[in-house]
PDB file of N, CA and C in Angstrom:
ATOM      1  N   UNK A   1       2.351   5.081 -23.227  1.00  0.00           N
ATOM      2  CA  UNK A   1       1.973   5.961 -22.139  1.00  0.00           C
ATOM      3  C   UNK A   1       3.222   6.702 -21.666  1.00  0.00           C
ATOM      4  N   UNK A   2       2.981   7.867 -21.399  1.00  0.00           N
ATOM      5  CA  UNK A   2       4.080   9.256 -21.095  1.00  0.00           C
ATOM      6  C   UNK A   2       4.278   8.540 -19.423  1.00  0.00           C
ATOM      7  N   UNK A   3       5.430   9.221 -18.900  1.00  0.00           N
ATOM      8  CA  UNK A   3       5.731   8.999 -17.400  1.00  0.00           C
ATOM      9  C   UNK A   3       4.319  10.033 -17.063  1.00  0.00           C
ATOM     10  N   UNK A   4       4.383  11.085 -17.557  1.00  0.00           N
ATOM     11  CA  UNK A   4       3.441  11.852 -17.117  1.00  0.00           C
ATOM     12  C   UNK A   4       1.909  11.363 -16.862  1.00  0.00           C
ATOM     13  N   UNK A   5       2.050  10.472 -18.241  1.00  0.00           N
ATOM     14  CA  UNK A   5       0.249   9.561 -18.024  1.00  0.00           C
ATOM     15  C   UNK A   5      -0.170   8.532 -17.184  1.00  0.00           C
ATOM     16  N   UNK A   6       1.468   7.898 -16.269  1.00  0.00           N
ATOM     17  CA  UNK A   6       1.593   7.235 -15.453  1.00  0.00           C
ATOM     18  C   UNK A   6       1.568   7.783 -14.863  1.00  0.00           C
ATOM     19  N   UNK A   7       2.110   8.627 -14.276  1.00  0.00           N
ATOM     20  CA  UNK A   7       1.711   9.578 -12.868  1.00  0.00           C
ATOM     21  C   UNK A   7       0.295   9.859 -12.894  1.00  0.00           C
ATOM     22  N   UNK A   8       0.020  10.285 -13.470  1.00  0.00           N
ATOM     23  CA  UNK A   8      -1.785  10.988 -13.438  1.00  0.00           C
ATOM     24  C   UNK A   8      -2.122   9.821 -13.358  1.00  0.00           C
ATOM     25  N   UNK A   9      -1.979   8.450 -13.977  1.00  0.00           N
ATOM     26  CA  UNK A   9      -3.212   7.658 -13.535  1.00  0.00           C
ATOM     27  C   UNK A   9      -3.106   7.300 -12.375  1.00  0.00           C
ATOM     28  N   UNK A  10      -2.043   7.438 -11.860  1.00  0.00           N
ATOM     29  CA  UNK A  10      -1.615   6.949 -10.510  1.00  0.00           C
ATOM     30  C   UNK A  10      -2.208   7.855  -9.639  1.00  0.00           C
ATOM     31  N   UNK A  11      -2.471   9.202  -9.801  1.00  0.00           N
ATOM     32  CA  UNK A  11      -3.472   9.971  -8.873  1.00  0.00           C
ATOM     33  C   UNK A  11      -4.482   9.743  -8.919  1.00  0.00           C
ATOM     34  N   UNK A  12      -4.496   9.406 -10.004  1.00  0.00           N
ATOM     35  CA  UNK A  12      -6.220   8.917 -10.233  1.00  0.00           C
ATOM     36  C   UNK A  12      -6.904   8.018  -9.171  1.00  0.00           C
ATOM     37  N   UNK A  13      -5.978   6.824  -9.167  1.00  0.00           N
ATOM     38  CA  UNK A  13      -6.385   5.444  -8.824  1.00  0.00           C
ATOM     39  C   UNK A  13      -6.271   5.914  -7.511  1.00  0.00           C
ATOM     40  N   UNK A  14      -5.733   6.291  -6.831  1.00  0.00           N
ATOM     41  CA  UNK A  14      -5.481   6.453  -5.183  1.00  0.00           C
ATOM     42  C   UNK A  14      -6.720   7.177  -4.684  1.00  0.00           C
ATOM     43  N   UNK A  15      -7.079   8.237  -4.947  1.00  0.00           N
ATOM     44  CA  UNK A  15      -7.717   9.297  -4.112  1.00  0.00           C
ATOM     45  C   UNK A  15      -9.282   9.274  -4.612  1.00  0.00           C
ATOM     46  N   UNK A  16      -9.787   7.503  -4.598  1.00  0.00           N
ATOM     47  CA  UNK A  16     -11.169   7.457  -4.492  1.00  0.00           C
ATOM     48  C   UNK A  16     -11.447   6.422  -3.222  1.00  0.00           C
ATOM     49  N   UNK A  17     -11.724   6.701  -2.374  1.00  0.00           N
ATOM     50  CA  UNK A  17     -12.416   5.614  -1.295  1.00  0.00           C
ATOM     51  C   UNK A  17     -13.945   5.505  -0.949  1.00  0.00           C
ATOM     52  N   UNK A  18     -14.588   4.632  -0.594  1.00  0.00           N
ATOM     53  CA  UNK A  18     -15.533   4.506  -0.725  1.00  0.00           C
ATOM     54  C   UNK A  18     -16.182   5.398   0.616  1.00  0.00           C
ATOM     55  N   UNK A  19     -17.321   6.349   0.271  1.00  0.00           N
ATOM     56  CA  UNK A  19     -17.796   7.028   1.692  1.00  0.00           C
ATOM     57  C   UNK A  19     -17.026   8.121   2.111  1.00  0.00           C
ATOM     58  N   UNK A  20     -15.347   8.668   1.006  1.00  0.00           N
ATOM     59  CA  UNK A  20     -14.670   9.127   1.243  1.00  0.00           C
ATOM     60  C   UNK A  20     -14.891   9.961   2.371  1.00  0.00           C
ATOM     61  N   UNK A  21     -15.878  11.425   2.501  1.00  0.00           N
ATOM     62  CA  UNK A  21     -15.728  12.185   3.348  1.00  0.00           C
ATOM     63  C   UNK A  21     -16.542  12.175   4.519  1.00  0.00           C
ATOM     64  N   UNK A  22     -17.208  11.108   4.296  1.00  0.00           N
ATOM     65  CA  UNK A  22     -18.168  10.500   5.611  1.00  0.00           C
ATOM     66  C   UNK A  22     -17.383   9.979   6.401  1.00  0.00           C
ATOM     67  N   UNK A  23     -17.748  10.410   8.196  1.00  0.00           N
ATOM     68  CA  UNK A  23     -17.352   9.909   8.765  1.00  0.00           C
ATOM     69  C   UNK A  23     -17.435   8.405   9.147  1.00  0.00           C
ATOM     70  N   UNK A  24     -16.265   7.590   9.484  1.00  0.00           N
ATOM     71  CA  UNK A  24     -16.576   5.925   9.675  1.00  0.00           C
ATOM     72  C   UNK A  24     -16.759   5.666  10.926  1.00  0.00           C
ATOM     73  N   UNK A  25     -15.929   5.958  11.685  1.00  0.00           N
ATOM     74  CA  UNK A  25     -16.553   4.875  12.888  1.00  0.00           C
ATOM     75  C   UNK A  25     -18.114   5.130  13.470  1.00  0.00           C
ATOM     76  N   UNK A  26     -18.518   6.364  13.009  1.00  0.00           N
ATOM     77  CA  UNK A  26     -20.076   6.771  13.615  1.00  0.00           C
ATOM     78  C   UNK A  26     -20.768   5.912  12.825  1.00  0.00           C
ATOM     79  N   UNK A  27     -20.469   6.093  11.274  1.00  0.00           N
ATOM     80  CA  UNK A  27     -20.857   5.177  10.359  1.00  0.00           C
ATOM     81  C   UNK A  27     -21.589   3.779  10.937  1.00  0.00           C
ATOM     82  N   UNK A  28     -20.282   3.339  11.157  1.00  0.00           N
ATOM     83  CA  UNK A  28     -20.477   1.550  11.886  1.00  0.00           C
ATOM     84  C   UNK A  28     -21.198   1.428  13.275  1.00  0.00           C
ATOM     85  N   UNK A  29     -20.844   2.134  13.870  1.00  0.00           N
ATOM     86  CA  UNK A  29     -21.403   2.285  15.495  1.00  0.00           C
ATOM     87  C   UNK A  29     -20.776   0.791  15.787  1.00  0.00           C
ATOM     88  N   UNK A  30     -21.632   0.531  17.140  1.00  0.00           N
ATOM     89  CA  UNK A  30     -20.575  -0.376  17.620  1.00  0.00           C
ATOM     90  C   UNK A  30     -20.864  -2.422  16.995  1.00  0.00           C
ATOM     91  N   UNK A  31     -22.049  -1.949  16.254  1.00  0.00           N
ATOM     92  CA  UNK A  31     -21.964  -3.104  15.460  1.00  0.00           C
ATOM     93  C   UNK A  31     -20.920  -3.918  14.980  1.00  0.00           C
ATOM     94  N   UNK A  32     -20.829  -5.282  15.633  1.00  0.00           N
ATOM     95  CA  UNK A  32     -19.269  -5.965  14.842  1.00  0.00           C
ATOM     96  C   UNK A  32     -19.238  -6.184  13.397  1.00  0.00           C
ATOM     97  N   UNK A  33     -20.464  -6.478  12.385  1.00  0.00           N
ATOM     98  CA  UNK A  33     -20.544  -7.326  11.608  1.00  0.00           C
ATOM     99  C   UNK A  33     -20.280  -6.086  11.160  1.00  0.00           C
ATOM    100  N   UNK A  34     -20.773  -4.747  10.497  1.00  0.00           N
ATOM    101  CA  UNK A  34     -20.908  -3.513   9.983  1.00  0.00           C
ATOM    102  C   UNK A  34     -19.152  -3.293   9.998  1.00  0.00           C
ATOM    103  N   UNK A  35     -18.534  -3.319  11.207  1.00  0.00           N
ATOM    104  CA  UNK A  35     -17.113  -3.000  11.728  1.00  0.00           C
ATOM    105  C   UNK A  35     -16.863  -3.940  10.582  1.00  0.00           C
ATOM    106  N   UNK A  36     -17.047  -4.807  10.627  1.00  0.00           N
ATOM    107  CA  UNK A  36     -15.903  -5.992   9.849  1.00  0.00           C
ATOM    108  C   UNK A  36     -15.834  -5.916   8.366  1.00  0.00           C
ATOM    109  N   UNK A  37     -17.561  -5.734   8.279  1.00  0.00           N
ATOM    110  CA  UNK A  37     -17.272  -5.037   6.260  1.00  0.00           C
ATOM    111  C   UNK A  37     -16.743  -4.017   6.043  1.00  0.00           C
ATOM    112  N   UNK A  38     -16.817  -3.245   6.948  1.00  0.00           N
ATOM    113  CA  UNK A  38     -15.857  -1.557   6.649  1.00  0.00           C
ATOM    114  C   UNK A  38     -14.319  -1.832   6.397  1.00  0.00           C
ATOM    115  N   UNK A  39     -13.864  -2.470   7.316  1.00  0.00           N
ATOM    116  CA  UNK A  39     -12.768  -2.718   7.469  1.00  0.00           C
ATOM    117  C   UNK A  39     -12.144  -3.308   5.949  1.00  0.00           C
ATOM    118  N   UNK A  40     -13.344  -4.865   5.898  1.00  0.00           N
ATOM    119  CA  UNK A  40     -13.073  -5.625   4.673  1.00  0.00           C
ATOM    120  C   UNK A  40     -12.899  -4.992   3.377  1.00  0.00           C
ATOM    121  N   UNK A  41     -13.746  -3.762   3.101  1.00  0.00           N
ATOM    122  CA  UNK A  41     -14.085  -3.083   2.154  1.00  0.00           C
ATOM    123  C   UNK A  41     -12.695  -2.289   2.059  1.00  0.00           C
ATOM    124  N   UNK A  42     -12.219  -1.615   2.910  1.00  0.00           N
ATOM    125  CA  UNK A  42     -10.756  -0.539   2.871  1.00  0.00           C
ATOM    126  C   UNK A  42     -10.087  -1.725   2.620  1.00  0.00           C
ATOM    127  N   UNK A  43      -9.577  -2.802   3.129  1.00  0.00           N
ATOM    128  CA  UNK A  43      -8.460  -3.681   2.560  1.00  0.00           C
ATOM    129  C   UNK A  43      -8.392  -3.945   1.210  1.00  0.00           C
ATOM    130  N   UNK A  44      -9.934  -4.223   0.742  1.00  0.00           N
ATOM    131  CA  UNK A  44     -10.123  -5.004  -0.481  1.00  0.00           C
ATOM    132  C   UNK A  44      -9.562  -3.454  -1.220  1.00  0.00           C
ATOM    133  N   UNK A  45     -10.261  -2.506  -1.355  1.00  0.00           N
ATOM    134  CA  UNK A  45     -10.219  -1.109  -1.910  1.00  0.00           C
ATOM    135  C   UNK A  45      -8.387  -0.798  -1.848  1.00  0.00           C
ATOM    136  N   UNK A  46      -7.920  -0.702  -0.923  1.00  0.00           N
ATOM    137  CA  UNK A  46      -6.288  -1.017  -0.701  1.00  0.00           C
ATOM    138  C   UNK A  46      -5.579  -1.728  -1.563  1.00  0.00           C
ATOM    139  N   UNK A  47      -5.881  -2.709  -2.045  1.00  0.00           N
ATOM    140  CA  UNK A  47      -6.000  -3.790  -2.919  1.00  0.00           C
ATOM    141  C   UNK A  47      -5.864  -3.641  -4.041  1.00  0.00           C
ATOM    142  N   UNK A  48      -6.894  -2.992  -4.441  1.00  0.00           N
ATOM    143  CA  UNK A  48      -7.555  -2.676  -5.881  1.00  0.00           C
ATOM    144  C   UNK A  48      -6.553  -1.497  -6.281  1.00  0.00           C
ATOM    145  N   UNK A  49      -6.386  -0.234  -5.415  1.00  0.00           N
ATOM    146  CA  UNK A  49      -5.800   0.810  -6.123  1.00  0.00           C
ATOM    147  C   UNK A  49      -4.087  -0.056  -6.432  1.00  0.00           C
ATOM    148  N   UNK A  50      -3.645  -0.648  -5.636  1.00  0.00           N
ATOM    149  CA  UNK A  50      -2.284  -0.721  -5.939  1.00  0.00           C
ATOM    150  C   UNK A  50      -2.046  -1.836  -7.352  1.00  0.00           C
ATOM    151  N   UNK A  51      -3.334  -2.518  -7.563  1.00  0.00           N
ATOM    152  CA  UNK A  51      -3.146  -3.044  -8.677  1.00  0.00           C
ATOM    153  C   UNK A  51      -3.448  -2.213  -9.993  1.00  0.00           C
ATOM    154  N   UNK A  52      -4.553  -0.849  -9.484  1.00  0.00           N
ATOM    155  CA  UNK A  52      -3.782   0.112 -10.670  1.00  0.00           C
ATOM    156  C   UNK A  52      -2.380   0.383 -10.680  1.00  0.00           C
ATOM    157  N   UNK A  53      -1.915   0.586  -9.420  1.00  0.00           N
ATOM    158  CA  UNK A  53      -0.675   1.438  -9.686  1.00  0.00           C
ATOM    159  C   UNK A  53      -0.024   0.531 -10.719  1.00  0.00           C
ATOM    160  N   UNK A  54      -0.045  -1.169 -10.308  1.00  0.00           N
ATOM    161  CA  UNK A  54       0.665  -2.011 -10.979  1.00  0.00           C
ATOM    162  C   UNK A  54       0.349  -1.940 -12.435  1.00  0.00           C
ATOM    163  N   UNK A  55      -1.120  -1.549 -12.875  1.00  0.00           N
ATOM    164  CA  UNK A  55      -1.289  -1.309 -14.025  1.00  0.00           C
ATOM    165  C   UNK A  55      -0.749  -0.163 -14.858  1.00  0.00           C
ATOM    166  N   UNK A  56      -0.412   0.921 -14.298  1.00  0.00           N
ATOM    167  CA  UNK A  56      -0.161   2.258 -14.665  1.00  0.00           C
ATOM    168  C   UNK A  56       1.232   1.982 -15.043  1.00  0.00           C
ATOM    169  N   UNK A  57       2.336   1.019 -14.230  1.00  0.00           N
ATOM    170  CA  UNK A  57       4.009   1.254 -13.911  1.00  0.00           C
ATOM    171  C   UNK A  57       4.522  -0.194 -14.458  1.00  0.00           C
ATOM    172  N   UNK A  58       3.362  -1.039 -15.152  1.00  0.00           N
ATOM    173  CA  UNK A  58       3.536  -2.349 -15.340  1.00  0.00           C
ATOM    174  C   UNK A  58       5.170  -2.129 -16.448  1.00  0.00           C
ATOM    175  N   UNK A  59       4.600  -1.124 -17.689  1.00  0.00           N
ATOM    176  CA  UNK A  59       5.870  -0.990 -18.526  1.00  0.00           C
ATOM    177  C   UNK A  59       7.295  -0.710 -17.786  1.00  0.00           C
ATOM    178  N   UNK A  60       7.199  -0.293 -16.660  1.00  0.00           N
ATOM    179  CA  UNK A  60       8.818  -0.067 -16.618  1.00  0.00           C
ATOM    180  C   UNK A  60       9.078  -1.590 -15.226  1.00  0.00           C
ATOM    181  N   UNK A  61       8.512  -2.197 -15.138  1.00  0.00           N
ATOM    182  CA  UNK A  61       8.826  -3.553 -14.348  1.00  0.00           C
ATOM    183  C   UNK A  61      10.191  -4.394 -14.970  1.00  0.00           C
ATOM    184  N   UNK A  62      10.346  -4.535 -15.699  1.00  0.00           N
ATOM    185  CA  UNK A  62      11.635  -5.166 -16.257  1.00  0.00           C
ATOM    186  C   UNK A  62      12.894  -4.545 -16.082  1.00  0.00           C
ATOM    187  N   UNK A  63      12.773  -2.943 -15.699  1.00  0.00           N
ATOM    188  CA  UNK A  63      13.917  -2.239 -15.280  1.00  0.00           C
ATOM    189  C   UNK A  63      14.210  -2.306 -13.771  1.00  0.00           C
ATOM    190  N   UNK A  64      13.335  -2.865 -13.000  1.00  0.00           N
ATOM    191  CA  UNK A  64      13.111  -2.960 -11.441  1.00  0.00           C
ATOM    192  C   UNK A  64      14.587  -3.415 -11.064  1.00  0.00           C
ATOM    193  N   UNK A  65      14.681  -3.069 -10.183  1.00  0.00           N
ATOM    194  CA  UNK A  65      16.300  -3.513  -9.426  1.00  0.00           C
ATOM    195  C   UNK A  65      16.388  -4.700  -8.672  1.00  0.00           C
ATOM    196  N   UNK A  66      17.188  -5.558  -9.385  1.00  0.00           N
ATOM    197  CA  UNK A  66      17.289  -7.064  -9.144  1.00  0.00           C
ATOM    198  C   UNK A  66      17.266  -7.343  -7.754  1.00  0.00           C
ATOM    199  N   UNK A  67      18.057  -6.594  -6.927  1.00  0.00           N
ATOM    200  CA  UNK A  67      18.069  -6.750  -5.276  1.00  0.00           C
ATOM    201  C   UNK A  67      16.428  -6.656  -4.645  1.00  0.00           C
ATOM    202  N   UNK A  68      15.939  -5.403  -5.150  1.00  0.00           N
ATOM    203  CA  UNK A  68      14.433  -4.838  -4.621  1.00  0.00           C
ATOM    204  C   UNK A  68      13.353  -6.735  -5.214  1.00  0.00           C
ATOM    205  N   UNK A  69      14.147  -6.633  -6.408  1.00  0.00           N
ATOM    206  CA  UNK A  69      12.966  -7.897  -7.261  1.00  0.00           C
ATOM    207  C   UNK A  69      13.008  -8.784  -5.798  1.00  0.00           C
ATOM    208  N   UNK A  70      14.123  -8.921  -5.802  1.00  0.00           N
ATOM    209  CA  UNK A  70      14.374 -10.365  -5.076  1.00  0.00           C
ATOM    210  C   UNK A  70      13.876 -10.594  -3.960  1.00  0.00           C
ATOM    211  N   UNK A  71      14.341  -9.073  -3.167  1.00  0.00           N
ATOM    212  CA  UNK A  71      13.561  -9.099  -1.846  1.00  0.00           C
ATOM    213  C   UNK A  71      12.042  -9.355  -1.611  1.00  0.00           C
ATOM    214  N   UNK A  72      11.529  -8.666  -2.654  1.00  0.00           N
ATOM    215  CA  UNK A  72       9.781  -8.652  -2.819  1.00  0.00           C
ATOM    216  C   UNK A  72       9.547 -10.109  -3.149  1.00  0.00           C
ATOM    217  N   UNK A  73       9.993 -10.827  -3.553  1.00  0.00           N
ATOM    218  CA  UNK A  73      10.156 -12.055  -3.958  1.00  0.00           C
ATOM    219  C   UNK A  73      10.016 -13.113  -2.642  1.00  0.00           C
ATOM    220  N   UNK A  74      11.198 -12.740  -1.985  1.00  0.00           N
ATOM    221  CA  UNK A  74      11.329 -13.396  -0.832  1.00  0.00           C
ATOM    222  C   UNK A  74      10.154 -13.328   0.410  1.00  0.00           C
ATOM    223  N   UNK A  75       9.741 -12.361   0.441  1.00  0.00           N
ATOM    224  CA  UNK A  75       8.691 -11.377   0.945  1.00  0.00           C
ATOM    225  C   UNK A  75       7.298 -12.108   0.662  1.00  0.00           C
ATOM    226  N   UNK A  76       7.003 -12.130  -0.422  1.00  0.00           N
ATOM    227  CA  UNK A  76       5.858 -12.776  -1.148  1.00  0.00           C
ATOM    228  C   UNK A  76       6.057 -14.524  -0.767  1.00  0.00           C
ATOM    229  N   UNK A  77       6.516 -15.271  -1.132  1.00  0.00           N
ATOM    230  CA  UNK A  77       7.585 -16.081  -0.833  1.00  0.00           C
ATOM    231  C   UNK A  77       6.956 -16.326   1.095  1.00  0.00           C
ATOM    232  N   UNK A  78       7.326 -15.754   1.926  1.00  0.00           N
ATOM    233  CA  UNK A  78       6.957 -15.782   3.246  1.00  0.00           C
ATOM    234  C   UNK A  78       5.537 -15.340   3.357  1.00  0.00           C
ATOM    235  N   UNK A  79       4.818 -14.631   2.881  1.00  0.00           N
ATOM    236  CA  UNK A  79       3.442 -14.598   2.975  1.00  0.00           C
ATOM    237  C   UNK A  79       2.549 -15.832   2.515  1.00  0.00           C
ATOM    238  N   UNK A  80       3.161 -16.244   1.284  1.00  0.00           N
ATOM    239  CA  UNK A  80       2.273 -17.301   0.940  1.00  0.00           C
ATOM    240  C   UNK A  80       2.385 -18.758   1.266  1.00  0.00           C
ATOM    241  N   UNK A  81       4.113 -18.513   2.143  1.00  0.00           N
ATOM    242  CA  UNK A  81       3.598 -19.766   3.458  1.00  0.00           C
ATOM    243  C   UNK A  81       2.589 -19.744   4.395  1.00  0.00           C
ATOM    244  N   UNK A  82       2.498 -18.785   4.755  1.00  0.00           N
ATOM    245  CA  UNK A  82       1.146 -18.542   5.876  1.00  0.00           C
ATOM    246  C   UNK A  82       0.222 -18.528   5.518  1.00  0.00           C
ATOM    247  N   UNK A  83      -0.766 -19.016   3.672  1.00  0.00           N
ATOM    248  CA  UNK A  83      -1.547 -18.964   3.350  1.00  0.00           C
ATOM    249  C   UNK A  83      -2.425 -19.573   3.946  1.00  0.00           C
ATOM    250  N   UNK A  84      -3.350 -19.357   4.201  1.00  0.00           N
ATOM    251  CA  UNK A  84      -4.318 -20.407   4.333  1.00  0.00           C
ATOM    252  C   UNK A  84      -4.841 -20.049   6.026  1.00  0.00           C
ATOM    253  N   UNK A  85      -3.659 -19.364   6.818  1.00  0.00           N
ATOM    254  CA  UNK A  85      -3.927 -19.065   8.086  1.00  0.00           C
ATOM    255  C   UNK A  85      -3.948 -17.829   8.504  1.00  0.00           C
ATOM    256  N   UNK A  86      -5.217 -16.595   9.041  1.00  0.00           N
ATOM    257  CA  UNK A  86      -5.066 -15.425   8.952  1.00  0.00           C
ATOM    258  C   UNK A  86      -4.313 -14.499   9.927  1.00  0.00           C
ATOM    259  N   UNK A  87      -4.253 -15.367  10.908  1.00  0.00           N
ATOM    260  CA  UNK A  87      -3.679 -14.975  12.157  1.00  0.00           C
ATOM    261  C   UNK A  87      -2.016 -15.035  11.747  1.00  0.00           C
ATOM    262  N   UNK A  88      -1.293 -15.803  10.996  1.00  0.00           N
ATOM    263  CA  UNK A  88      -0.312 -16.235  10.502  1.00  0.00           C
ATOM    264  C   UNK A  88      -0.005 -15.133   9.735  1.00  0.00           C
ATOM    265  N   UNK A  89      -1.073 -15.364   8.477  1.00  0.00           N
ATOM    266  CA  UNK A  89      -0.723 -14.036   7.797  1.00  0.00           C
ATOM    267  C   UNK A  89      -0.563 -12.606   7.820  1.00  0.00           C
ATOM    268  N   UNK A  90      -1.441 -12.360   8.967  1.00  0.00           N
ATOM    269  CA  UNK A  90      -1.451 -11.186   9.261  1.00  0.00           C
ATOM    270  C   UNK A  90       0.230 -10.986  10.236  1.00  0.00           C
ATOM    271  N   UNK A  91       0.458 -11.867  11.077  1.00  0.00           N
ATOM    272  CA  UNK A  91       1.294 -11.701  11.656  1.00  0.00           C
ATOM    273  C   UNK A  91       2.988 -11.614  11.215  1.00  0.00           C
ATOM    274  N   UNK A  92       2.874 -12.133   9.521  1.00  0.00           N
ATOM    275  CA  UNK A  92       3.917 -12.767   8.761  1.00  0.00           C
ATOM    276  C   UNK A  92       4.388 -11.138   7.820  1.00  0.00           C
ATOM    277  N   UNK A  93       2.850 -10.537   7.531  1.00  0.00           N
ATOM    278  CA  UNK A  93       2.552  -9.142   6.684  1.00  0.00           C
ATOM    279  C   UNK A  93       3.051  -8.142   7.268  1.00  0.00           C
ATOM    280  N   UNK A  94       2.787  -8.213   8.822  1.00  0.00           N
ATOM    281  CA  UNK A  94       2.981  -6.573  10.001  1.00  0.00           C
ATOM    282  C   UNK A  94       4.856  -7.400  10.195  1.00  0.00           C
ATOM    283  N   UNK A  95       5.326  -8.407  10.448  1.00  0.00           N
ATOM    284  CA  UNK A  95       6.461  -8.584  11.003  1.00  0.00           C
ATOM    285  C   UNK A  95       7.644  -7.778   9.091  1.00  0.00           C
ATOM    286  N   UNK A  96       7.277  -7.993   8.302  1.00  0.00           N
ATOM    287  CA  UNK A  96       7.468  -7.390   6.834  1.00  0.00           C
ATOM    288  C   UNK A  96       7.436  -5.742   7.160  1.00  0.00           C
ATOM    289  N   UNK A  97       5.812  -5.427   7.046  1.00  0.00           N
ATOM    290  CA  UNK A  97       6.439  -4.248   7.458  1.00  0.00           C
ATOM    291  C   UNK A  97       6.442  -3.321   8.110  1.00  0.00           C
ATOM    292  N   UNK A  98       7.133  -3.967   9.539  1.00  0.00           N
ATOM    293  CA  UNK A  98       7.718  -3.390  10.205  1.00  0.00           C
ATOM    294  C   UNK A  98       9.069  -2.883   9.995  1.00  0.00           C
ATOM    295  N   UNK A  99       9.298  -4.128   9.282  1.00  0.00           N
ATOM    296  CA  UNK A  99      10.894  -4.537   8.935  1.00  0.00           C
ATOM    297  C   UNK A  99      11.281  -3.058   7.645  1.00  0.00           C
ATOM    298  N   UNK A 100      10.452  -3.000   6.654  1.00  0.00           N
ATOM    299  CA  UNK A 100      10.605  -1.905   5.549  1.00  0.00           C
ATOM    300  C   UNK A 100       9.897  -0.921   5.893  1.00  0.00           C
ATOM    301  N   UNK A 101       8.914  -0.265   7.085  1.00  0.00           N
ATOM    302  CA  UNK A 101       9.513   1.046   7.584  1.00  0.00           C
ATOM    303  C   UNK A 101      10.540   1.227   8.493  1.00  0.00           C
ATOM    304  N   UNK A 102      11.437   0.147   9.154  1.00  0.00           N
ATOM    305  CA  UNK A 102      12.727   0.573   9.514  1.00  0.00           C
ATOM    306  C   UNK A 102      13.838   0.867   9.031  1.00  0.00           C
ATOM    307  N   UNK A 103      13.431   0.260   7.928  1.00  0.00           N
ATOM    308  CA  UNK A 103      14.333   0.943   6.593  1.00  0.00           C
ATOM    309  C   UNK A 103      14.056   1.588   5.852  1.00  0.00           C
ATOM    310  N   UNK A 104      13.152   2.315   5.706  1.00  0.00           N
ATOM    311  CA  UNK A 104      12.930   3.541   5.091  1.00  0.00           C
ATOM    312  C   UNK A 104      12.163   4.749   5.860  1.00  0.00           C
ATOM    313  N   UNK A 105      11.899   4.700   7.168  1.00  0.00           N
ATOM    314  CA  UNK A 105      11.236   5.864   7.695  1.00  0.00           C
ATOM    315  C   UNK A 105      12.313   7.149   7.783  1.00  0.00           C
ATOM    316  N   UNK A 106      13.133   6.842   7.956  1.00  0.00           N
ATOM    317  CA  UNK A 106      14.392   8.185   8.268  1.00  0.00           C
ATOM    318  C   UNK A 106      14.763   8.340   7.137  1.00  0.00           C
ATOM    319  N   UNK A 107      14.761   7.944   5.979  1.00  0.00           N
ATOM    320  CA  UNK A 107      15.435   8.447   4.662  1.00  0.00           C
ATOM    321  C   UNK A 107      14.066   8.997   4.294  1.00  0.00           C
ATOM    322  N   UNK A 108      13.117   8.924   4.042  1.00  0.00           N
ATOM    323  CA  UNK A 108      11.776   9.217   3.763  1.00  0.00           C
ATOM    324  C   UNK A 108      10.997  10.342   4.439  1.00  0.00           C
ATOM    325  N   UNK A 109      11.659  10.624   5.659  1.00  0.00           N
ATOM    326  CA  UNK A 109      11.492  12.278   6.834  1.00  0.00           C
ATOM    327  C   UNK A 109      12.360  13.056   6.190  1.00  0.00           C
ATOM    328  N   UNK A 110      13.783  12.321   6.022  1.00  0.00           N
ATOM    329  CA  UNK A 110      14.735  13.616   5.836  1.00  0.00           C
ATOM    330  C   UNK A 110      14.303  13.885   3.922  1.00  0.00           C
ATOM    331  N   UNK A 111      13.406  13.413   3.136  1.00  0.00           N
ATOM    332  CA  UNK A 111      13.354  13.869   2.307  1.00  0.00           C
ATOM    333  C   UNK A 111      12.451  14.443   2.199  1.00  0.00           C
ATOM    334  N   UNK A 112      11.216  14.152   2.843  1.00  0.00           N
ATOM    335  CA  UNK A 112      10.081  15.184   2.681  1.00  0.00           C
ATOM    336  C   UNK A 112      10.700  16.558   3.597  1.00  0.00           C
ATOM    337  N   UNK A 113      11.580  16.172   4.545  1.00  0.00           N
ATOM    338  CA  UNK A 113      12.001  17.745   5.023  1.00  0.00           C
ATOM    339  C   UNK A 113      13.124  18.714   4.063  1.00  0.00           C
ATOM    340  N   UNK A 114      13.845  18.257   3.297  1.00  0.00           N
ATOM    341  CA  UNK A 114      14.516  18.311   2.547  1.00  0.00           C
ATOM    342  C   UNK A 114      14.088  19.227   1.057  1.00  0.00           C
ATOM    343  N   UNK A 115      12.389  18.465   0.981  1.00  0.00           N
ATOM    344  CA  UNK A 115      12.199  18.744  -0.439  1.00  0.00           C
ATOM    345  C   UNK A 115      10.911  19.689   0.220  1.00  0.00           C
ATOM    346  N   UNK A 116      10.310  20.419   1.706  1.00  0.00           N
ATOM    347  CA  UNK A 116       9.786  21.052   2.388  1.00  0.00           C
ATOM    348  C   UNK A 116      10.410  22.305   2.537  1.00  0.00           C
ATOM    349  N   UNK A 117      11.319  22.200   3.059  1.00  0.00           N
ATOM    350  CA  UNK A 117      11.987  23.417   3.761  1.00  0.00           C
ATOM    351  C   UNK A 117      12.040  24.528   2.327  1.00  0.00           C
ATOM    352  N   UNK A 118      12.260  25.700   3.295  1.00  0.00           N
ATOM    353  CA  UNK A 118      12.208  26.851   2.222  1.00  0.00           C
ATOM    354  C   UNK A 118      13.220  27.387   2.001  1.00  0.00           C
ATOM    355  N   UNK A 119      13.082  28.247   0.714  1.00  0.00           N
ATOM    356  CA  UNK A 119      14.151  28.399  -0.242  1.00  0.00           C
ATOM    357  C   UNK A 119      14.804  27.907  -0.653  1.00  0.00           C
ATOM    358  N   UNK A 120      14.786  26.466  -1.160  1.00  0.00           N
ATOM    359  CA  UNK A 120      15.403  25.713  -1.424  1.00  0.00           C
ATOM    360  C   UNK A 120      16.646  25.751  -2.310  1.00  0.00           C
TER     361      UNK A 120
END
């Protein structure tokens, strides 16, 4: 597979959601149980595309950068202590990343402004 055929599948896999252009919360109304499969359904769906991505980028995984490996490692590693408890996990997942958009939200503005701005 071309980088190129990895990229395309990688568009692929992202930009299908279920109900895409229907609106949701009218959808659900104020029903909890309805709320809770919607919800369940985008996580699981969340889920699913990034294990394409993993499928699409699986070949270049062995080139991954030992520091990034490790961290994700460690990362994973702290989530799956909290297995078993959702309140835990959830709280173990958002404290993560919080932590990696503070490290990457300002390098990640100044590049979409960077690779935005005109005349480049």
């Amino acid at each position: 597979m071309s980088t190129g055929n990895t990229l395309g599948s990688i568009a692929i896999a992202v930009d299908t959601w279920p109900m895409k252009t229907s609106p949701k919360l009218e959808s659900v109304g104020t029903d909890p149980e309805r709320r809770f499969y919607m919800l369940a359904a985008y996580c699981f769906e969340a889920a699913r595309k990034l294990e394409y991505v993993y499928k699409a980028t699986r070949r270049y995984a062995l080139e991954a950068d030992p520091a990034l490996a490790a961290e994700i490692k460690r990362d994973n590693e702290a989530v799956s202590a909290a297995s078993g408890d959702w309140k835990r996990t959830a709280e173990t997942t958002e404290k993560i990343l919080l932590r990696l958009l503070g490290e990457i939200t300002e390098e990640h503005q100044t590049i979409v402004n960077l690779v935005t701005r005109p005349n480049k």
